[in-house]
ModelCIF file with pLDDT and N, C-alpha, C, O atoms, coordinates in Angstrom:
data_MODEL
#
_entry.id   MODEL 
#
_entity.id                         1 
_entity.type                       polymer 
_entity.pdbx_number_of_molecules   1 
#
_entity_poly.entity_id                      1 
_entity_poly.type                           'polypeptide(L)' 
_entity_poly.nstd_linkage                   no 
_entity_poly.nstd_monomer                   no 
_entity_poly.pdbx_seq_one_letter_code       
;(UNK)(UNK)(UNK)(UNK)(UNK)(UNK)(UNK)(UNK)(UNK)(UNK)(UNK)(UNK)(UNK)(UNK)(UNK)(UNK)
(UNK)(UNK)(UNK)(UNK)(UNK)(UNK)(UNK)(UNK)(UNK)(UNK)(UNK)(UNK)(UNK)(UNK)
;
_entity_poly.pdbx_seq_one_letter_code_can   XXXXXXXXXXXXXXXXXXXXXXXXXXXXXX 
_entity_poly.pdbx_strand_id                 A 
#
loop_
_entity_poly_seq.entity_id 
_entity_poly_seq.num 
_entity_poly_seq.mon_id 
_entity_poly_seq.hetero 
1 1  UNK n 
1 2  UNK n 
1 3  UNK n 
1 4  UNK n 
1 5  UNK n 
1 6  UNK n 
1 7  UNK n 
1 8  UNK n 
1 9  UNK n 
1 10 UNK n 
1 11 UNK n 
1 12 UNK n 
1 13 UNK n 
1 14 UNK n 
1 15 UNK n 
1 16 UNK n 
1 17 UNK n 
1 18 UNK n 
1 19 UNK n 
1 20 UNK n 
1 21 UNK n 
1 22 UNK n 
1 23 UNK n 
1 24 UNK n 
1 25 UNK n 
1 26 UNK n 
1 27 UNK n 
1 28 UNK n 
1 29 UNK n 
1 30 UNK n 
#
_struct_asym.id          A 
_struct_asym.entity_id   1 
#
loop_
_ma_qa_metric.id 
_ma_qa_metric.mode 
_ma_qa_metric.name 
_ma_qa_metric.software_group_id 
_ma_qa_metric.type 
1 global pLDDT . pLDDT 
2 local  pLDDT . pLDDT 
#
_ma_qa_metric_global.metric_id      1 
_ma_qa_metric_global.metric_value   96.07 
_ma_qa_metric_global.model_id       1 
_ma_qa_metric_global.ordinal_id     1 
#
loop_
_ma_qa_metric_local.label_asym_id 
_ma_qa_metric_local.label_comp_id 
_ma_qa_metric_local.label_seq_id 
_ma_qa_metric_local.metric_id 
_ma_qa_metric_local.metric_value 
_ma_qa_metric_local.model_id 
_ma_qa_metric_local.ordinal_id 
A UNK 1  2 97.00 1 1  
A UNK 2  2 97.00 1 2  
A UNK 3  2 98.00 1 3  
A UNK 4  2 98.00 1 4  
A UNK 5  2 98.00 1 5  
A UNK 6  2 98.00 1 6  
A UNK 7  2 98.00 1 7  
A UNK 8  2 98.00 1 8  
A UNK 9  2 98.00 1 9  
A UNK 10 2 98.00 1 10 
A UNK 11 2 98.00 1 11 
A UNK 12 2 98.00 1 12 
A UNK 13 2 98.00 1 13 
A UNK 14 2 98.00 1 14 
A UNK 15 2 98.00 1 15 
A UNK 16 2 98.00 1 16 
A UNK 17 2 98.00 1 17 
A UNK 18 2 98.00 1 18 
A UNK 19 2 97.00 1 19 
A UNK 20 2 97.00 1 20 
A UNK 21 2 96.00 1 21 
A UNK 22 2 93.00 1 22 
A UNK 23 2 93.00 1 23 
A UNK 24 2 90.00 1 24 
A UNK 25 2 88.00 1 25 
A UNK 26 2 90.00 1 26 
A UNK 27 2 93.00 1 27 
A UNK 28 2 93.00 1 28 
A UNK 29 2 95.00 1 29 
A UNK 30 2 95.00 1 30 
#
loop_
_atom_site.group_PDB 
_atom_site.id 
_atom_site.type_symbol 
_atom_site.label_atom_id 
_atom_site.label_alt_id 
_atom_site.label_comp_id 
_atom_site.label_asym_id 
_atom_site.label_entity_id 
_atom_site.label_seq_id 
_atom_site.pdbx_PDB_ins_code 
_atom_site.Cartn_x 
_atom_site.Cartn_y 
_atom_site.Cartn_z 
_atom_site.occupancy 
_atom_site.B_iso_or_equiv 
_atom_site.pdbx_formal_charge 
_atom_site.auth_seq_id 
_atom_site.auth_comp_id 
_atom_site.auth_asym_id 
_atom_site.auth_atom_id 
_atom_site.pdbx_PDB_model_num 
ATOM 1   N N  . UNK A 1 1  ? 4.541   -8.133  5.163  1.00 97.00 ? 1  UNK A N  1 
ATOM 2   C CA . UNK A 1 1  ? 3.233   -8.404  5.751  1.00 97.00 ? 1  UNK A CA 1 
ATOM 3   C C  . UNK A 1 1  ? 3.220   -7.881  7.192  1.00 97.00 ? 1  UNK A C  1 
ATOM 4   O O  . UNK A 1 1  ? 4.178   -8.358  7.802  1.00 97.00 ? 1  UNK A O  1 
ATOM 5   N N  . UNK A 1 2  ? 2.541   -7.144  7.879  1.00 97.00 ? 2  UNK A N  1 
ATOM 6   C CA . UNK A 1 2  ? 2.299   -6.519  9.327  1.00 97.00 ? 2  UNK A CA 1 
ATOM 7   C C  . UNK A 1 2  ? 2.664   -5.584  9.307  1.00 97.00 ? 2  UNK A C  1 
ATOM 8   O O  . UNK A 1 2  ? 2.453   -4.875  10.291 1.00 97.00 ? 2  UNK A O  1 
ATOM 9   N N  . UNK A 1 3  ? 3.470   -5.019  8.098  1.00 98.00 ? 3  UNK A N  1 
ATOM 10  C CA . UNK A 1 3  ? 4.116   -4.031  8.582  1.00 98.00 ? 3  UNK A CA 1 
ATOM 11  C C  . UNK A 1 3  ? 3.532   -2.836  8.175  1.00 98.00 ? 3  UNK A C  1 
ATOM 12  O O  . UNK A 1 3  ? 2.917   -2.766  7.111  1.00 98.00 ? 3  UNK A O  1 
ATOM 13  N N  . UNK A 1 4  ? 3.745   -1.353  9.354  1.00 98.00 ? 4  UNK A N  1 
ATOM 14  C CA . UNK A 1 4  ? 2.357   -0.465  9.365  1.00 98.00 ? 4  UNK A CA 1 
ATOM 15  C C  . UNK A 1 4  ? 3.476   0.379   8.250  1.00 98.00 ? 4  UNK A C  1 
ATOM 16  O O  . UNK A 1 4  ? 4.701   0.276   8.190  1.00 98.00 ? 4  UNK A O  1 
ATOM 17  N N  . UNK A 1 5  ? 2.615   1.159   7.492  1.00 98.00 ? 5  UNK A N  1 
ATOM 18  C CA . UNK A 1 5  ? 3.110   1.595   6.389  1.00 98.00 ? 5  UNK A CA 1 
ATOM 19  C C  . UNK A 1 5  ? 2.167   2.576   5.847  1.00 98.00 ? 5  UNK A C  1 
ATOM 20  O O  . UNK A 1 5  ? 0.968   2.362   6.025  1.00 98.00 ? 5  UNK A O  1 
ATOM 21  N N  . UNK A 1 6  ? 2.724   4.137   4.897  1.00 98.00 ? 6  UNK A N  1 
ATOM 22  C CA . UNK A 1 6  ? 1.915   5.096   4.557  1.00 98.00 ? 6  UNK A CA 1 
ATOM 23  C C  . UNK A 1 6  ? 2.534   5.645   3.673  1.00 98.00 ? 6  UNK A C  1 
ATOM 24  O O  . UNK A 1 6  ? 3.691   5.895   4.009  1.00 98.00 ? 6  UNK A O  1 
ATOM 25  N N  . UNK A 1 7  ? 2.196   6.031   2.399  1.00 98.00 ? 7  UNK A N  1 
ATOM 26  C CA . UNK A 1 7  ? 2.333   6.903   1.506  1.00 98.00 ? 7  UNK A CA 1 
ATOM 27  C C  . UNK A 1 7  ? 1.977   8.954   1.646  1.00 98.00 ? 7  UNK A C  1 
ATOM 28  O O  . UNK A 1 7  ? 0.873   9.452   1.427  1.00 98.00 ? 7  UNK A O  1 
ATOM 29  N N  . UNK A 1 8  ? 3.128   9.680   2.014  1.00 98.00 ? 8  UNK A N  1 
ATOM 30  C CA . UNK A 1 8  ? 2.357   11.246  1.906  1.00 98.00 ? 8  UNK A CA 1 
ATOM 31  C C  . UNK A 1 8  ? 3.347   11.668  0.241  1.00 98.00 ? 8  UNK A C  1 
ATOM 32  O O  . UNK A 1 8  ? 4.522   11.502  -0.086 1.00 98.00 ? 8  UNK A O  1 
ATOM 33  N N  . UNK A 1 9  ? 2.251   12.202  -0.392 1.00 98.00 ? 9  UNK A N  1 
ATOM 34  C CA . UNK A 1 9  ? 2.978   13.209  -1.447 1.00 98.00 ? 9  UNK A CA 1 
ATOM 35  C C  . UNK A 1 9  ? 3.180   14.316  -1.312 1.00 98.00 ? 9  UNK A C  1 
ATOM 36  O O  . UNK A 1 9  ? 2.416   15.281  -1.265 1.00 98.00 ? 9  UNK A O  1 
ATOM 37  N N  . UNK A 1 10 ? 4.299   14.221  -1.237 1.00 98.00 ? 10 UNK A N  1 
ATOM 38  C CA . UNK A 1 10 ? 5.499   15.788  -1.331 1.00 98.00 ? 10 UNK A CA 1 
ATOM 39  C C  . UNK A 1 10 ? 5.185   16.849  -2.503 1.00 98.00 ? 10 UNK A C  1 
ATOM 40  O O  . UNK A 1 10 ? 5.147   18.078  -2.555 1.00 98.00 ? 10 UNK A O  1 
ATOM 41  N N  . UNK A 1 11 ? 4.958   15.694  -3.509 1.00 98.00 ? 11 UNK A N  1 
ATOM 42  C CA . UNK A 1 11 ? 4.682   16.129  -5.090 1.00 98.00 ? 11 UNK A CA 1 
ATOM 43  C C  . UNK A 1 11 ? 3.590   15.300  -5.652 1.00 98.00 ? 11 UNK A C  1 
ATOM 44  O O  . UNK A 1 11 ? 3.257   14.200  -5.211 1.00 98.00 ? 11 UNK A O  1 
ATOM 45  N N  . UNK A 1 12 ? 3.055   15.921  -6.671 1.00 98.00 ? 12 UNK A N  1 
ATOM 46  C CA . UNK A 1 12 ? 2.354   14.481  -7.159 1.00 98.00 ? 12 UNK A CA 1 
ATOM 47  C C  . UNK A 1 12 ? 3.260   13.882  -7.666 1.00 98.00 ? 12 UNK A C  1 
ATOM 48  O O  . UNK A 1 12 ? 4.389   14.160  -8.070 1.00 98.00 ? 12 UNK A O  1 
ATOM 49  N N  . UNK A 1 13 ? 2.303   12.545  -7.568 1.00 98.00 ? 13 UNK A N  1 
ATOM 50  C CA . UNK A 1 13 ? 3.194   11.511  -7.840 1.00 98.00 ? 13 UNK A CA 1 
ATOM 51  C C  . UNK A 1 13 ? 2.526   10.010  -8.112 1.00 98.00 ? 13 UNK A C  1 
ATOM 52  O O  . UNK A 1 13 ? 1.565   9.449   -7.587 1.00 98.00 ? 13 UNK A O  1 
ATOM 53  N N  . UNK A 1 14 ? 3.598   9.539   -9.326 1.00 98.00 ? 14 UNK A N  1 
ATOM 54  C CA . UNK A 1 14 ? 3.250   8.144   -9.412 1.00 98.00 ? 14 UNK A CA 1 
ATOM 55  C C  . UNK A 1 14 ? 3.524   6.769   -9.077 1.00 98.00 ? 14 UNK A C  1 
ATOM 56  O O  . UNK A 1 14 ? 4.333   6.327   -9.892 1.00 98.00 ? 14 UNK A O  1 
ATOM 57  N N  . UNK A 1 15 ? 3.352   6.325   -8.636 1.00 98.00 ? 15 UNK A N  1 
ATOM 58  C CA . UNK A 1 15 ? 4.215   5.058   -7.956 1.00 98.00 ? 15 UNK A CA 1 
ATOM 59  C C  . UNK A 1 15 ? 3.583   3.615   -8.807 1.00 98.00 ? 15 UNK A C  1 
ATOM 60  O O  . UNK A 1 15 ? 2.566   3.563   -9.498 1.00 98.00 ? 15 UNK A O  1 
ATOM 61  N N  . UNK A 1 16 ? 4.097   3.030   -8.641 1.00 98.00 ? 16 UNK A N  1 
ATOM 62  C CA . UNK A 1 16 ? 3.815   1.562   -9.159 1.00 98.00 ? 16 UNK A CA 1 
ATOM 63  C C  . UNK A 1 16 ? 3.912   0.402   -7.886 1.00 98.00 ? 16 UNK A C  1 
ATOM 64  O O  . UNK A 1 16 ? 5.012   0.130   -7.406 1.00 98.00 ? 16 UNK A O  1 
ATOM 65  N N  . UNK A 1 17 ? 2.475   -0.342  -7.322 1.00 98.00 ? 17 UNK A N  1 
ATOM 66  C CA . UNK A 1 17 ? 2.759   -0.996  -6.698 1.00 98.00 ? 17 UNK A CA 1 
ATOM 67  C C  . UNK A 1 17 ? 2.322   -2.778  -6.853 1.00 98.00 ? 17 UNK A C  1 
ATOM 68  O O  . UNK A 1 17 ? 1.225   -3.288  -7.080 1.00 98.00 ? 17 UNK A O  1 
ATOM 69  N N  . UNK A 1 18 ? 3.417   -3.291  -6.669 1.00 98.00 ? 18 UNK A N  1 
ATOM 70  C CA . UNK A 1 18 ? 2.799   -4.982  -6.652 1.00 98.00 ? 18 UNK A CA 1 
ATOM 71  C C  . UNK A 1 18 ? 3.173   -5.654  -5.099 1.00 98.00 ? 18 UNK A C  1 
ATOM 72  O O  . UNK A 1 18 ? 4.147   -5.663  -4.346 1.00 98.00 ? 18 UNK A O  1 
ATOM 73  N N  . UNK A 1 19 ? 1.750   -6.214  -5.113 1.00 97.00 ? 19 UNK A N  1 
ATOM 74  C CA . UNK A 1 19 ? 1.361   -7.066  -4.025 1.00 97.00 ? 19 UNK A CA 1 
ATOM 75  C C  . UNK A 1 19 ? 1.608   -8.461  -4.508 1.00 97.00 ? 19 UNK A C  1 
ATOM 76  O O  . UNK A 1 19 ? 1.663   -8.794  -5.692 1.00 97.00 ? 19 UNK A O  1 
ATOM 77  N N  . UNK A 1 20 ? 1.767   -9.322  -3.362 1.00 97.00 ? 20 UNK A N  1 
ATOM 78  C CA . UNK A 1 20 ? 2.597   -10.661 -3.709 1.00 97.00 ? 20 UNK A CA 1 
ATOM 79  C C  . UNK A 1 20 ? 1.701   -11.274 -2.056 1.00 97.00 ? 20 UNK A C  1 
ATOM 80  O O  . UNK A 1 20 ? 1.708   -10.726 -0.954 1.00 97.00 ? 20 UNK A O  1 
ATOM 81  N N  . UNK A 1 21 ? 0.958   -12.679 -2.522 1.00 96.00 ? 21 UNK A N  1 
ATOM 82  C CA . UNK A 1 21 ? -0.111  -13.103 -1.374 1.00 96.00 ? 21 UNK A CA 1 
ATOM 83  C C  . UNK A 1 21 ? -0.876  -12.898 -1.425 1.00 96.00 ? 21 UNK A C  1 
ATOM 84  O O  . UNK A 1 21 ? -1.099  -12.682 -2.616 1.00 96.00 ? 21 UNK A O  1 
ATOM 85  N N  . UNK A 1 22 ? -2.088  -12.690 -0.626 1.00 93.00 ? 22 UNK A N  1 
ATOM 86  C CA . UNK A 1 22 ? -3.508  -13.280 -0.727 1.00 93.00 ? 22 UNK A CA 1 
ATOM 87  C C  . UNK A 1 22 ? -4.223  -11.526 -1.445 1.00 93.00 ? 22 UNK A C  1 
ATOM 88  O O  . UNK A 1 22 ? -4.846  -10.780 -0.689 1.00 93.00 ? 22 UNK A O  1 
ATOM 89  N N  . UNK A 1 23 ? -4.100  -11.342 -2.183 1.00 93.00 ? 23 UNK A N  1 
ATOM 90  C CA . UNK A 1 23 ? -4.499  -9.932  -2.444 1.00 93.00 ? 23 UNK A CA 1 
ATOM 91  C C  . UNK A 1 23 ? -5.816  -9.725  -2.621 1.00 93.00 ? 23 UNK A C  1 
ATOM 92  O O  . UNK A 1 23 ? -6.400  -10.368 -3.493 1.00 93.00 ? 23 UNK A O  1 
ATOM 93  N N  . UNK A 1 24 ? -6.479  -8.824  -1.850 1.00 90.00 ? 24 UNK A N  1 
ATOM 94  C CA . UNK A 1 24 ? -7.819  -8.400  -1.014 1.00 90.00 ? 24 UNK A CA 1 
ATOM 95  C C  . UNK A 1 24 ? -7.957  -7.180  -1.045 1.00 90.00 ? 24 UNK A C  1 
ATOM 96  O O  . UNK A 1 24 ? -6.900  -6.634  -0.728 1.00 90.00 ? 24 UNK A O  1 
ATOM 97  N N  . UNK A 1 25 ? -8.906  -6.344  -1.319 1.00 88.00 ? 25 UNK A N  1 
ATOM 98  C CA . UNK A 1 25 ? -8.857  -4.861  -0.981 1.00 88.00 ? 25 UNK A CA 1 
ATOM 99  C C  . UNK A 1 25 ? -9.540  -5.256  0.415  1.00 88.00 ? 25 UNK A C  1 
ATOM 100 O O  . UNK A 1 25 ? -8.691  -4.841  1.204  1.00 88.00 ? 25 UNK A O  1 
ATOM 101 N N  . UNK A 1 26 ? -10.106 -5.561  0.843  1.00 90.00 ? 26 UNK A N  1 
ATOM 102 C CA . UNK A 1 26 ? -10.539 -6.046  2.377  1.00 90.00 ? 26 UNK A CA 1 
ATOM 103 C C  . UNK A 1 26 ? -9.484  -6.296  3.275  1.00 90.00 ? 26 UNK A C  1 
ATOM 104 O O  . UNK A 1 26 ? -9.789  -6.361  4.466  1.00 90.00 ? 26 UNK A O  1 
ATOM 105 N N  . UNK A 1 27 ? -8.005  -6.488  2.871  1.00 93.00 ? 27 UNK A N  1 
ATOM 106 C CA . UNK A 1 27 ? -7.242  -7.092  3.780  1.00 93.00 ? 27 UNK A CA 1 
ATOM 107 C C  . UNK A 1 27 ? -5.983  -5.662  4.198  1.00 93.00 ? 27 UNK A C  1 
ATOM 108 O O  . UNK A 1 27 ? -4.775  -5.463  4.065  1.00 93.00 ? 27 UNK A O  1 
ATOM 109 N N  . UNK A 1 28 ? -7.451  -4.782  4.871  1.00 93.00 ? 28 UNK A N  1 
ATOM 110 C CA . UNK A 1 28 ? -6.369  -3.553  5.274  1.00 93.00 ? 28 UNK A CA 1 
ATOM 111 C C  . UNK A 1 28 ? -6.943  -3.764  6.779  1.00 93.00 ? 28 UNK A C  1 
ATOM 112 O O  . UNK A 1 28 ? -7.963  -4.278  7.239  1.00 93.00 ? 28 UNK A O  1 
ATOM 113 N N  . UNK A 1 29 ? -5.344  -2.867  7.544  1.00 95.00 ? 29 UNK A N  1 
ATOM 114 C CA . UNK A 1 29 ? -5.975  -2.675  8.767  1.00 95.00 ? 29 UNK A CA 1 
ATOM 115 C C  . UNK A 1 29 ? -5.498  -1.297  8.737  1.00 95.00 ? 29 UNK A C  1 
ATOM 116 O O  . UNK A 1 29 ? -4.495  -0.996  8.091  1.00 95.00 ? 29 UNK A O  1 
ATOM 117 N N  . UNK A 1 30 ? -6.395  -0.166  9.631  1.00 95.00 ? 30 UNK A N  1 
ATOM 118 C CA . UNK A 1 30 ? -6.304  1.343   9.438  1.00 95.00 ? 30 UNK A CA 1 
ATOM 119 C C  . UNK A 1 30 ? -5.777  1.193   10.855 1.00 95.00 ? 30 UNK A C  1 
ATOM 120 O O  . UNK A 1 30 ? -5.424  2.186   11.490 1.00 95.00 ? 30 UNK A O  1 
#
């Protein structure tokens, strides 16, 4: 949680992600 964080693809690519806590698409900060 806080921590600033970014995805770049090198390749395409698929990732799989799970969120754990109050899960929001609203709860971004840019």
């Amino acid at each position: 949680k806080n921590e600033k964080h970014r995805i770049d693809g090198l390749k395409d690519s698929w990732i799989l992600e799970v969120a754990f806590g109050d899960v929001r698409e609203d709860d971004i900060t840019r």
